[in-house]
Protein backbone atom coordinates (compact mmCIF):
# COMPACT_ATOMS: atom_id res chain seq x y z
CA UNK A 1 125.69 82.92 73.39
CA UNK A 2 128.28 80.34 74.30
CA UNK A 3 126.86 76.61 73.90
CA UNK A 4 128.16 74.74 76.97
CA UNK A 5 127.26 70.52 77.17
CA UNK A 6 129.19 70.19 80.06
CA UNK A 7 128.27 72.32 82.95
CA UNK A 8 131.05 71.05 85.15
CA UNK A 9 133.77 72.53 83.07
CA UNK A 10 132.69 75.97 83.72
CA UNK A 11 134.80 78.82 84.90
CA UNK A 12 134.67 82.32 85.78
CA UNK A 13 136.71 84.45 83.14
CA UNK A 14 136.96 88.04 83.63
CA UNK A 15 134.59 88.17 80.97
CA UNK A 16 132.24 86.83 83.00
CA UNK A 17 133.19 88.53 85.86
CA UNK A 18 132.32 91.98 83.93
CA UNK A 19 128.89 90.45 83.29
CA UNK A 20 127.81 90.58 86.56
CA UNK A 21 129.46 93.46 87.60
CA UNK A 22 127.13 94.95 84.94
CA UNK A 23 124.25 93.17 86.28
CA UNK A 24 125.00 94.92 89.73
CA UNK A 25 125.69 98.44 88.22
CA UNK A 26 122.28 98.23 87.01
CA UNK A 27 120.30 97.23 89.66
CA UNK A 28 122.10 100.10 91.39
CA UNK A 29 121.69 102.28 88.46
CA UNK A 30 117.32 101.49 88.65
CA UNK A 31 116.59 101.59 92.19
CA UNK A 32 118.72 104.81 92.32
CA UNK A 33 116.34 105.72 89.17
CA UNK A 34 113.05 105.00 90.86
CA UNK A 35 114.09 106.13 94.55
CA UNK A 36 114.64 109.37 92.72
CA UNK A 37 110.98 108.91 90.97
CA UNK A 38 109.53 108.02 94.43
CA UNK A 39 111.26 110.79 95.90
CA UNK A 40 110.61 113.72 93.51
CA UNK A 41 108.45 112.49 90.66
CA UNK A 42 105.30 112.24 92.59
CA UNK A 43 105.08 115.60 94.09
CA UNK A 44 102.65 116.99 92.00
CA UNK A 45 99.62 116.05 90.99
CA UNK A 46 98.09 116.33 87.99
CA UNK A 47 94.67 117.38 87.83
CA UNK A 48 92.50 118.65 85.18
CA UNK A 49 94.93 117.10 81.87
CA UNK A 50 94.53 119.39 79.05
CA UNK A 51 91.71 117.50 76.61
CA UNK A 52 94.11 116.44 74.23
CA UNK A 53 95.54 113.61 76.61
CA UNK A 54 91.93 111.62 76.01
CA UNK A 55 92.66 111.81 72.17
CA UNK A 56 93.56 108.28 71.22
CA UNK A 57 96.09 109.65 68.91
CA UNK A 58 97.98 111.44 71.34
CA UNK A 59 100.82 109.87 72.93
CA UNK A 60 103.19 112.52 73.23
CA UNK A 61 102.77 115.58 75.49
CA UNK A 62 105.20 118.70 77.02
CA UNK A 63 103.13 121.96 75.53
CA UNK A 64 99.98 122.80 73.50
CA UNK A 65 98.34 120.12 72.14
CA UNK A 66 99.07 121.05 68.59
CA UNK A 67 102.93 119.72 69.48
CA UNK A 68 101.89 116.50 70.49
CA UNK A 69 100.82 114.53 68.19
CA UNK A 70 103.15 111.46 66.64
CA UNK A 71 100.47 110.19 64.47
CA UNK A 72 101.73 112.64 61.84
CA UNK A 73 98.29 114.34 61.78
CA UNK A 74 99.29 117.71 63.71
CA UNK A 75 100.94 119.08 60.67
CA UNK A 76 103.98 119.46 62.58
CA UNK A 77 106.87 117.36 61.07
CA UNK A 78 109.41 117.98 64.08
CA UNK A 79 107.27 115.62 66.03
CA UNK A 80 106.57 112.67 63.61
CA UNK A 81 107.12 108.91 63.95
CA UNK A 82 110.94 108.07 62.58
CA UNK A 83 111.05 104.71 61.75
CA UNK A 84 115.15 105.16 60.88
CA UNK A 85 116.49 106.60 63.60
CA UNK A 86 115.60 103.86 66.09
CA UNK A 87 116.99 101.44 63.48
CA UNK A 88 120.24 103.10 63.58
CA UNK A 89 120.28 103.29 67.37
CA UNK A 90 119.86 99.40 68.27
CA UNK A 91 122.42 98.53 65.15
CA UNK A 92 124.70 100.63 66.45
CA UNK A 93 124.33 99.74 70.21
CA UNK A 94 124.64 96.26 69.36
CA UNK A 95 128.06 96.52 67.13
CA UNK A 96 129.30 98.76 70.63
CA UNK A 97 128.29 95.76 72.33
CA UNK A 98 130.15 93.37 69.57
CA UNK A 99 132.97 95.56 69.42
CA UNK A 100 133.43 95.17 73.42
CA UNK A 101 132.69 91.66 74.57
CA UNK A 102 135.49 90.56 71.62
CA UNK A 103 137.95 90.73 73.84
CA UNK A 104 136.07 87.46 75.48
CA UNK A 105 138.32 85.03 75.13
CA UNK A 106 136.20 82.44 74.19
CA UNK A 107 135.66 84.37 71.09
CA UNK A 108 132.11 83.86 70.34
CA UNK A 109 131.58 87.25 69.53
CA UNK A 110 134.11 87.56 66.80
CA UNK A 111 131.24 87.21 64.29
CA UNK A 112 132.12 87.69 60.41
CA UNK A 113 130.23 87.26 57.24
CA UNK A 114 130.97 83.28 57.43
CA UNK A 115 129.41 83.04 60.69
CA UNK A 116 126.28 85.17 59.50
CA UNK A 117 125.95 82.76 56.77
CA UNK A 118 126.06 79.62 58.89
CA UNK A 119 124.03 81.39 62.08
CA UNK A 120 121.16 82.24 58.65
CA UNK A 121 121.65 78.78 58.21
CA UNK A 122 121.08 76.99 61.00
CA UNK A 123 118.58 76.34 63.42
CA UNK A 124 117.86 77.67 66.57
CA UNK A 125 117.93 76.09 70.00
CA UNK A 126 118.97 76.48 73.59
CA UNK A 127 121.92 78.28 74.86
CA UNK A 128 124.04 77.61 78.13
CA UNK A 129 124.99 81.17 78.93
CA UNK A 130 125.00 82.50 82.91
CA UNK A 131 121.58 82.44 84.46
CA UNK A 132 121.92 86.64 84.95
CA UNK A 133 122.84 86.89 81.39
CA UNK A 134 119.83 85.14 80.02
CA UNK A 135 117.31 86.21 82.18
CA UNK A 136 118.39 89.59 83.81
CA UNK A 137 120.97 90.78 80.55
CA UNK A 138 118.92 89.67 77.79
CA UNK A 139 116.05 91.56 78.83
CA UNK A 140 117.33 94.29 79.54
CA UNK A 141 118.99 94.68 76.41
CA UNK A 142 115.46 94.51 74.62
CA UNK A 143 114.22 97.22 77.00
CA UNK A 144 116.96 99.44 75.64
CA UNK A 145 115.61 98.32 72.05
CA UNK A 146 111.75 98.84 72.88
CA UNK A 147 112.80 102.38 74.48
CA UNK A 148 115.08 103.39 71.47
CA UNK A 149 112.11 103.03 69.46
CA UNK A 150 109.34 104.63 71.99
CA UNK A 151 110.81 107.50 72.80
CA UNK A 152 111.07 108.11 69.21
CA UNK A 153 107.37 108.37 68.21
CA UNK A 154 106.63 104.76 67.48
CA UNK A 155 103.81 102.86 69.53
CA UNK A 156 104.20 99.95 71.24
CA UNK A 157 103.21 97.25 68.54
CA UNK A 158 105.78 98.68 66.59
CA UNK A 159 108.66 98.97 69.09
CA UNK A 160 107.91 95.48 69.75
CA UNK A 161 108.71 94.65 66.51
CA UNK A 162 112.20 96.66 66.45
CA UNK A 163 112.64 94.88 69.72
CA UNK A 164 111.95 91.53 68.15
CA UNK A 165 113.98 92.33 65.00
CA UNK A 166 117.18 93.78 67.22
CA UNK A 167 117.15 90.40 69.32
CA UNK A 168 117.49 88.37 65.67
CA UNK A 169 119.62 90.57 64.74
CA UNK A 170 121.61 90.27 67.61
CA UNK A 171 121.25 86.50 67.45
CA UNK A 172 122.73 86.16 63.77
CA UNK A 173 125.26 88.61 63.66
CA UNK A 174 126.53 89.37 67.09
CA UNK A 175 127.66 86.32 67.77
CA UNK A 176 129.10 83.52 66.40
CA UNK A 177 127.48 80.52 68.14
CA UNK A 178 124.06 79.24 67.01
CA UNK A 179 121.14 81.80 67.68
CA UNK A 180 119.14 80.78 70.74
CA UNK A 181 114.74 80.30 71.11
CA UNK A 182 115.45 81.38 74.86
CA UNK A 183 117.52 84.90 74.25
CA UNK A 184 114.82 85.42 71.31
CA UNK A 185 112.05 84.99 73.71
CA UNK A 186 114.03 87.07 76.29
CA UNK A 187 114.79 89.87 74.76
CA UNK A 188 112.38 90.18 71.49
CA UNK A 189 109.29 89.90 74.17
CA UNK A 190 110.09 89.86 78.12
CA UNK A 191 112.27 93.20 77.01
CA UNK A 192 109.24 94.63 75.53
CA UNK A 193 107.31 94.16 78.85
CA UNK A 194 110.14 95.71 80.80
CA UNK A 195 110.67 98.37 78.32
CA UNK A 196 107.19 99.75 78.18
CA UNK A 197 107.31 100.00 82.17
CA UNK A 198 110.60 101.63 82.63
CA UNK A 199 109.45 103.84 79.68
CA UNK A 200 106.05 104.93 81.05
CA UNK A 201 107.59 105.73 84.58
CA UNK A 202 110.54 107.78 83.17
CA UNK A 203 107.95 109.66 81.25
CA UNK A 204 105.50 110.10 84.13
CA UNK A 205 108.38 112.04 86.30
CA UNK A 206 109.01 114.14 83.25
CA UNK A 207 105.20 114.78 82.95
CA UNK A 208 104.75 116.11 86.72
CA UNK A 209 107.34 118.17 86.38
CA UNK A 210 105.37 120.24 83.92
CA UNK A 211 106.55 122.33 80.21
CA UNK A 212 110.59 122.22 81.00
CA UNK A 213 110.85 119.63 83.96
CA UNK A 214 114.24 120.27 86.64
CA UNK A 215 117.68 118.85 86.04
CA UNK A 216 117.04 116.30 88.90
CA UNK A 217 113.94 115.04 86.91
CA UNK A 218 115.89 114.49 83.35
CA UNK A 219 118.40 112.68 85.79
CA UNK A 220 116.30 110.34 87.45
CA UNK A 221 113.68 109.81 83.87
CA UNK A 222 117.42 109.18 81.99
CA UNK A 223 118.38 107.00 85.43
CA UNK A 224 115.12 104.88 84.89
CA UNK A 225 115.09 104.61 80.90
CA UNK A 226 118.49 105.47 79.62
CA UNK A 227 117.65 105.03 75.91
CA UNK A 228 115.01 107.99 76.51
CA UNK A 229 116.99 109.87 78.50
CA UNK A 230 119.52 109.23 75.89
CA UNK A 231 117.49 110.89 72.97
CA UNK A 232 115.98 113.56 74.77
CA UNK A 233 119.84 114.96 75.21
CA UNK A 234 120.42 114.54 71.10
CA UNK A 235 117.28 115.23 69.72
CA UNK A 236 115.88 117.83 73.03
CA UNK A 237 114.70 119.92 69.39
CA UNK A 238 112.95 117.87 67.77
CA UNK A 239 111.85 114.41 70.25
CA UNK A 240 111.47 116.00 73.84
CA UNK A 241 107.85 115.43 73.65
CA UNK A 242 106.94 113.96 76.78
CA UNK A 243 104.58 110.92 76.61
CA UNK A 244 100.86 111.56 78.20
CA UNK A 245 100.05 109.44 80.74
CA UNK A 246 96.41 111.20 80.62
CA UNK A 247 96.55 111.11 84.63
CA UNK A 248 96.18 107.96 85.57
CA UNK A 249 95.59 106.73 88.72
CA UNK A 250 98.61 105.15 90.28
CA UNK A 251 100.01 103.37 93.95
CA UNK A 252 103.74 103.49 94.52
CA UNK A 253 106.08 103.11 97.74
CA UNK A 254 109.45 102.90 98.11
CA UNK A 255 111.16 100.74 100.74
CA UNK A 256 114.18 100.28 103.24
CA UNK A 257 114.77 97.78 106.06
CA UNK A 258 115.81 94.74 107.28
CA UNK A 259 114.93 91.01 107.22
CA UNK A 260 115.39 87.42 109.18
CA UNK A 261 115.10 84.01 108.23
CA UNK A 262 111.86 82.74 109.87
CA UNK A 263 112.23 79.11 108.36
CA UNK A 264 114.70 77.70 106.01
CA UNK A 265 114.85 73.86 103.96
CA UNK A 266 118.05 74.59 101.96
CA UNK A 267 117.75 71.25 100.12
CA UNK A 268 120.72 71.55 97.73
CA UNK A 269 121.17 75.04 98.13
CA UNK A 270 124.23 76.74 99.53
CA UNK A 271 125.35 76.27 103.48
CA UNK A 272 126.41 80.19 103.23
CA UNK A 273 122.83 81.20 103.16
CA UNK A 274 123.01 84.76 105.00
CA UNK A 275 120.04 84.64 107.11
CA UNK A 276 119.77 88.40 107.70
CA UNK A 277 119.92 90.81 105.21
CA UNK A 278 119.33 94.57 104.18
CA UNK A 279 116.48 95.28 101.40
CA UNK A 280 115.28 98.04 99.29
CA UNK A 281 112.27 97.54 97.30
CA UNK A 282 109.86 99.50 95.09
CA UNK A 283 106.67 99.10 93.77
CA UNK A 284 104.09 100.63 91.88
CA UNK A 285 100.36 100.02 90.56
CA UNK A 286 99.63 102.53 87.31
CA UNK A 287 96.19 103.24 85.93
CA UNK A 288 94.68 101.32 89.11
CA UNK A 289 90.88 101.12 87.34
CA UNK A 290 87.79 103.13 88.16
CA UNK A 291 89.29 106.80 87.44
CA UNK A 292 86.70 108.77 85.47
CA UNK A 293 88.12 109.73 82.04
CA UNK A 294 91.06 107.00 82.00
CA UNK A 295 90.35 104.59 79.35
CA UNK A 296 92.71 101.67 78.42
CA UNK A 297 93.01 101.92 74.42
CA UNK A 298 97.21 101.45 74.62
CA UNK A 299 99.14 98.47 76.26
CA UNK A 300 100.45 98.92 79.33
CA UNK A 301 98.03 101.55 80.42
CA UNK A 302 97.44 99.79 83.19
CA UNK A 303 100.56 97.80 84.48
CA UNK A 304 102.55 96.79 87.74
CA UNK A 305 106.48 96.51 88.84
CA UNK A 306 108.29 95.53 91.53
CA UNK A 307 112.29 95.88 92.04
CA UNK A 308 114.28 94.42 94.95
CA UNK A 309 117.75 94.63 95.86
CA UNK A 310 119.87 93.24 98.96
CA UNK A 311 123.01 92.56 100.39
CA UNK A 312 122.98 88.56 99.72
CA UNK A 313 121.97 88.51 96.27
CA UNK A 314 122.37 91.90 94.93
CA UNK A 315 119.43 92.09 92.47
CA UNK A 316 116.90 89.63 94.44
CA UNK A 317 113.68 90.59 92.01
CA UNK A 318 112.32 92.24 89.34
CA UNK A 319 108.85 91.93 88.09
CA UNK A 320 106.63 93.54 85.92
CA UNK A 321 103.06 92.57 84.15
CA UNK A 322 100.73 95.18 82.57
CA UNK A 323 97.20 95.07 80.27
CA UNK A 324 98.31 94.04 76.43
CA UNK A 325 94.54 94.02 75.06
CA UNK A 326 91.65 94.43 77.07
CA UNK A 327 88.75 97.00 78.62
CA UNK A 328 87.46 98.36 81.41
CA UNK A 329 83.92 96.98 83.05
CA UNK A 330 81.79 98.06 85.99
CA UNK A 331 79.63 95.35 88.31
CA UNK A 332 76.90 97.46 90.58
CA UNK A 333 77.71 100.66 91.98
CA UNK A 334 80.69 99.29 93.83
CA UNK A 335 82.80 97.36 91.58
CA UNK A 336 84.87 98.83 88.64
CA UNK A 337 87.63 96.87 86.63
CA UNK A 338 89.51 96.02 83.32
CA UNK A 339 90.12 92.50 81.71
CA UNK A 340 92.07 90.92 79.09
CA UNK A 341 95.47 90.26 78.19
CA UNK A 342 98.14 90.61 80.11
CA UNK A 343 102.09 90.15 79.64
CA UNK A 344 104.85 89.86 82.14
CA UNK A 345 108.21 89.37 82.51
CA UNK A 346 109.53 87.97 86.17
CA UNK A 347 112.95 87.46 87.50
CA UNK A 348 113.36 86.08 91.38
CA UNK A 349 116.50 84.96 93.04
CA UNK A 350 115.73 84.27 96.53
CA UNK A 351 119.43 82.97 97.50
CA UNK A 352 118.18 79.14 97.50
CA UNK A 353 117.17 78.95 94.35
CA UNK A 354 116.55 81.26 91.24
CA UNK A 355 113.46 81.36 88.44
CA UNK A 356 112.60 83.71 85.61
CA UNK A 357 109.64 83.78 83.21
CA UNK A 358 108.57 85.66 80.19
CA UNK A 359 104.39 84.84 79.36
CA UNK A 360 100.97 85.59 78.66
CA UNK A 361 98.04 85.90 80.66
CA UNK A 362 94.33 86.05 81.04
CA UNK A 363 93.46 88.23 83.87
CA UNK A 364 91.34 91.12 85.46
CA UNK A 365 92.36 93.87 88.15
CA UNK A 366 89.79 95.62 89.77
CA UNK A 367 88.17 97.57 93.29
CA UNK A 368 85.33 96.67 95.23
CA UNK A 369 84.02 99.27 97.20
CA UNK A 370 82.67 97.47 100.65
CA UNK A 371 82.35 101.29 102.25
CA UNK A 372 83.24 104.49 101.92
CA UNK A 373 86.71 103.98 104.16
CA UNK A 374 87.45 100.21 103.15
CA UNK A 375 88.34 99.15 99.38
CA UNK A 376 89.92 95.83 97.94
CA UNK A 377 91.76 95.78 95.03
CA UNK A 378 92.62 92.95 93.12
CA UNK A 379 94.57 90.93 90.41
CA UNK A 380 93.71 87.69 89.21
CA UNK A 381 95.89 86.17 86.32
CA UNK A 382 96.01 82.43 84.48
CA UNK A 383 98.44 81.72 81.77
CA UNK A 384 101.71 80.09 80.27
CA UNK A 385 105.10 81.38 79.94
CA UNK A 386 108.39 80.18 79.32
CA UNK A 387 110.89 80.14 82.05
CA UNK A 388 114.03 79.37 83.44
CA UNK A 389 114.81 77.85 87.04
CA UNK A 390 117.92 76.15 88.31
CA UNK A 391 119.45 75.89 92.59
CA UNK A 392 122.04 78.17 94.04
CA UNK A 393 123.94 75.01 95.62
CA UNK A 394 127.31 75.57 96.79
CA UNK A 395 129.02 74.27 93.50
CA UNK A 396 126.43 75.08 91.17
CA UNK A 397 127.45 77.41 88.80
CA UNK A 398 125.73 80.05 86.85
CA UNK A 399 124.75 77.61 83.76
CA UNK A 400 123.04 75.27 86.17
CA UNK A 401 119.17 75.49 85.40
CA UNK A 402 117.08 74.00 82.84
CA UNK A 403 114.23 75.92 80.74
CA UNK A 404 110.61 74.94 79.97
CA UNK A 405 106.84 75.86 79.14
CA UNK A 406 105.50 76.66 82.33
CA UNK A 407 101.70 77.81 83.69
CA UNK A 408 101.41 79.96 85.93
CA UNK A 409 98.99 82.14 88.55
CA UNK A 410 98.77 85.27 90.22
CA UNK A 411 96.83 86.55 92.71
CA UNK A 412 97.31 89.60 94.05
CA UNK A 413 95.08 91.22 97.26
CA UNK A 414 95.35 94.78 99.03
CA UNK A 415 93.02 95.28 101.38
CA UNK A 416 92.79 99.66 101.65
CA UNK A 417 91.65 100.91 105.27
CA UNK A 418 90.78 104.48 104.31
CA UNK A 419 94.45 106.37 104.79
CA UNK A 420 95.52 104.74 107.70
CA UNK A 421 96.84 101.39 106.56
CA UNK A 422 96.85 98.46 104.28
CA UNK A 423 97.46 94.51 103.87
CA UNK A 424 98.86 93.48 100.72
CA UNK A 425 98.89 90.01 99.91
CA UNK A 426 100.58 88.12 96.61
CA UNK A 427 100.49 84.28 95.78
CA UNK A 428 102.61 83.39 92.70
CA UNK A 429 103.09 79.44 91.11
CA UNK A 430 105.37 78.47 88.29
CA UNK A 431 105.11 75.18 87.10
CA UNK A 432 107.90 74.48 84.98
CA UNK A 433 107.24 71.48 82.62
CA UNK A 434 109.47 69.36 80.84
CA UNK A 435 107.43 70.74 77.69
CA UNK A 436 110.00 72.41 75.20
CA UNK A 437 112.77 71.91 77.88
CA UNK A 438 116.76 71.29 77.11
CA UNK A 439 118.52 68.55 77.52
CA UNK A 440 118.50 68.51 81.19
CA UNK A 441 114.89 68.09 81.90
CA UNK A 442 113.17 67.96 84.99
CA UNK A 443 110.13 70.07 86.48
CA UNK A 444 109.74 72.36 88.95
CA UNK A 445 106.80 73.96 91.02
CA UNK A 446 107.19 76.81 92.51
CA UNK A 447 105.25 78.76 95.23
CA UNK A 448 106.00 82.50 96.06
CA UNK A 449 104.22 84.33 99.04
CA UNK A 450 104.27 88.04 99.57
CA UNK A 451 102.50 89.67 102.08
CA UNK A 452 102.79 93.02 104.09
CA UNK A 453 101.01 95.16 106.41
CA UNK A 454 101.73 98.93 106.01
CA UNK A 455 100.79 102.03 108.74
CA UNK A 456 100.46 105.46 107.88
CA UNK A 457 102.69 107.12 110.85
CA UNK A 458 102.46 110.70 108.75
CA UNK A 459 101.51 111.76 105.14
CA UNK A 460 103.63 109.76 103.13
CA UNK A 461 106.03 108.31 105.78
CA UNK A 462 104.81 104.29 106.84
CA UNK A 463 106.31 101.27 108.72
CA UNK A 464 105.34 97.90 106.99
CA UNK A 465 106.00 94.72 108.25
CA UNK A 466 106.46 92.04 105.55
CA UNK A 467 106.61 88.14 105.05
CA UNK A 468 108.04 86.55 101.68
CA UNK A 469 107.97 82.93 101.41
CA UNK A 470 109.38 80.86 98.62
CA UNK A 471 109.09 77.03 97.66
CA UNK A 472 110.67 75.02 95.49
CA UNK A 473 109.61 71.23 94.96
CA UNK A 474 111.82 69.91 91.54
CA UNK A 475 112.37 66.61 90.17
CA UNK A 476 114.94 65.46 88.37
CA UNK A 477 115.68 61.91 86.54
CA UNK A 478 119.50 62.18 88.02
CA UNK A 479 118.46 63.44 90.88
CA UNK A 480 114.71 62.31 92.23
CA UNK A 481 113.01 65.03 94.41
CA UNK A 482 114.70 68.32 95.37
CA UNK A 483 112.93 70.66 98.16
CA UNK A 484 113.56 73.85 98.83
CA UNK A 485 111.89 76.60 100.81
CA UNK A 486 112.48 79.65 103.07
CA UNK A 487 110.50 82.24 104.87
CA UNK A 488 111.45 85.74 106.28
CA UNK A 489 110.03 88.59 108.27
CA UNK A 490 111.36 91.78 108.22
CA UNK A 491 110.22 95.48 109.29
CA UNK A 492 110.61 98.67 106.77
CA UNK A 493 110.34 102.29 106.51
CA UNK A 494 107.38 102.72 103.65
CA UNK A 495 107.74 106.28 101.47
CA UNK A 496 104.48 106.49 99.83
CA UNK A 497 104.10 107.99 96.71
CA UNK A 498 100.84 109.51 97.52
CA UNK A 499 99.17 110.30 100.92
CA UNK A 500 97.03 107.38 100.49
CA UNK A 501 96.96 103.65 99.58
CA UNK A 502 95.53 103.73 96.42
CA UNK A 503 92.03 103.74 96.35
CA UNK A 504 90.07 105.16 93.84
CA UNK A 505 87.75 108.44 93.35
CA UNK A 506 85.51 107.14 91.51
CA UNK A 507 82.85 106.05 94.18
């Protein structure tokens, strides 16, 4: 991407100016995708999964079991792994991409076989490219890798590692500036741990729509993971298996309404902040522990993500974190949960300031039972990631933010009262070091506070109230201290994606 040492010389050039038009296409594009998953893609439930979805070689379902099976052991060739196909996909998504952004006039993407040869030889640092590029674009570019791959038979070890090869690929030849640690890290992993979500919900609207699923379901599964919906139109003969979810037990809502500034400390940030502002948000918990039958043998069988758009920012959040490695466990007759590795990928820009965060965690999510009405469910994570984090001042521009290695926690509470309501609390803390930072420096902590209280008016129709708070306390050697914080409180209307809130059956 384009090295910049001088972030006051930047300006907009309708290059640019396409980027982020992009950026707010898509968040249009996926909240469009998973209103129309909240609104028709949990409608039926599944109950009673033929046997074959407990079969750790299964992955793949939309008939008998004997049509299946990926791992090649089914004796049915039309639904093998391709390992080439996928190849050719990302190769040739990437030169579309090449082939477009050379009209930049900057021309770093006029790559040739002399700017191959230096990029091989070379080494890799940190790029200046727009904040949405790096951490909204990138990722979402290996998501379209890891999904190319997926929905072609592969697992998710080995999409990863198309997903990690693309990025290089992309870093070498696609452009001709110096390949970047940040866009590898981006895109080669955070992509993988938005892929793997966007892939497992487009699949689980597919999958509850039964054998040959409506038009309005291939829309919305294509509208959430276009690469699958992609190759489910060309290869509908031969890769329209649908992946088995093996009925897991999920949480989702999907949310409208309106919120005020309760508190604001704009620090450096912008004087235009718009202190009111229209949100849509969804959410959803899949494989939620406990359910009898649901083991957690592939990654992301148990995962979370969150989407947010608004008026002031356009795409305000996106957030997703799901089990890598791990097992389920049981404490008493009240208590079941899983443990072990988790990965997540996080992008917040809450108008005064924006961070994003690709990293690995050691965590557990789990139910206690304290009756047979009230449950709480829980996430606990510790670990270190690598992120990015820069102000939304009035003349900052979008290269303004500095990278580094940065621990973080999560703590996530919902609090179930049988199927009448429920209090959701979520504590987040980046703190970004000056460890493996750019040339800018600094550190950052920052604080994030989500919390809601949602009321069942009828079935799956709710009013939540909600509360985010966000904090920003930086330091910089040019600068000294920075502080920056702001609260809101706004009221929604709550579609649930089930009649309940979540709890398990398996008390």
């Amino acid at each position: 991407m384009r090295q910049n040492d001088s972030i006051s010389t930047f300006r907009v050039t309708p290059f640019d100016f396409a980027l982020l038009c992009r950026s707010a296409r898509f968040a249009v594009f996926v909240l469009l995708g998973l209103a129309t998953y909240s609104a028709f893609g949990a409608d039926a439930e599944l109950t009673n999964p033929p046997a074959a979805w407990e079969l750790p070689l299964n992955e793949t379902t939309s008939g008998p079991p004997d049509k299946f099976d990926f791992s090649g052991n089914s004796g049915n060739p039309a639904t093998r792994k391709n390992y080439v196909i996928p190849a050719i996909e990302i190769v040739g998504f990437e030169a579309t991409l090449n082939l477009v952004n050379r009209r930049d006039p900057s021309g770093d993407y006029k790559s040739n076989l002399s700017s191959i040869g230096d990029n091989l030889g070379s080494s890799w640092g940190v790029d200046r490219d727009p904040f949405r590029t790096n951490q909204l674009g990138h990722p979402y570019a290996g998501a379209m890798y890891h999904t190319f791959a997926r929905s072609l038979g592969l697992n998710y070890w080995e999409s990863l590692a198309y997903t990690f090869a693309g990025s290089a690929l992309w870093e070498i030849a696609g452009e001709v500036t110096p390949p970047s640690i940040n866009d590898q890290i981006n895109t080669g992993i955070g992509g993988t741990f938005l892929g793997e979500a966007l892939f497992r919900l487009s699949n689980l609207m597919l999958e509850h729509g039964g054998d040959s699923p409506s038009l309005w379901r291939e829309i919305g599964a294509a509208a959430i993971s276009p690469a699958t919906g992609f190759n489910r139109l060309v290869f509908r003969n031969r890769w329209d298996s649908i992946f088995a979810s093996r009925n897991p037990a999920y949480y989702s809502k999907l949310e409208f309404g309106f919120t005020g500034t309760a508190n604001a400390n704009h620090g450096t940030a912008t004087t235009q902040l718009k202190r009111n502002e229209a949100v849509a948000d969804f959410s959803i918990d899949y494989g939620l522990p406990g359910k009898t039958g649901y083991s957690y043998t592939r990654p992301f069988d148990y995962f979370n993500l969150q989407a947010s758009v608004s008026n002031a920012r356009g795409f305000e959040s996106l957030m997703t974190r799901g089990l890598l490695v791990g097992k389920d466990y049981e404490a008493g007759a009240n208590y079941r949960g899983i443990f072990g590795l988790y990965g997540s990928y996080d992008y917040m820009a809450p108008q005064i300031f924006r961070v994003s965060s690709t990293a690995l965690s050691i965590g557990t999510t789990g139910e206690f039972r304290l009756s047979e009405s009230v449950a709480l469910q829980g996430t606990g994570l510790l670990g270190i990631g690598y992120a990015a984090v820069g102000s939304t001042h009035a003349n900052a521009s979008e290269l303004e933010y500095h990278y580094g290695l940065a621990p973080q926690g999560l703590l996530a509470l919902r609090a179930i009262f049988g199927e009448k309501a429920s209090l959701d609390l979520t504590a987040r803390e980046y703190f970004v070091s000056r460890v493996a930072a750019d040339s800018r420096g600094g550190r950052d902590n920052i604080v994030r506070l989500d919390a809601s209280f949602t009321m069942r008016v009828n079935r799956r129709h709710a009013v939540s109230i909600k509360y985010l708070g966000n904090r920003r306390d930086a330091s910089f050697p040019e600068q000294g201290g920075v502080t920056q914080s702001r609260g809101t409180i706004g009221i929604f209307y709550t579609y649930l994606g089930q009649d309940g809130f979540g709890s398990g059956d398996w008390h």
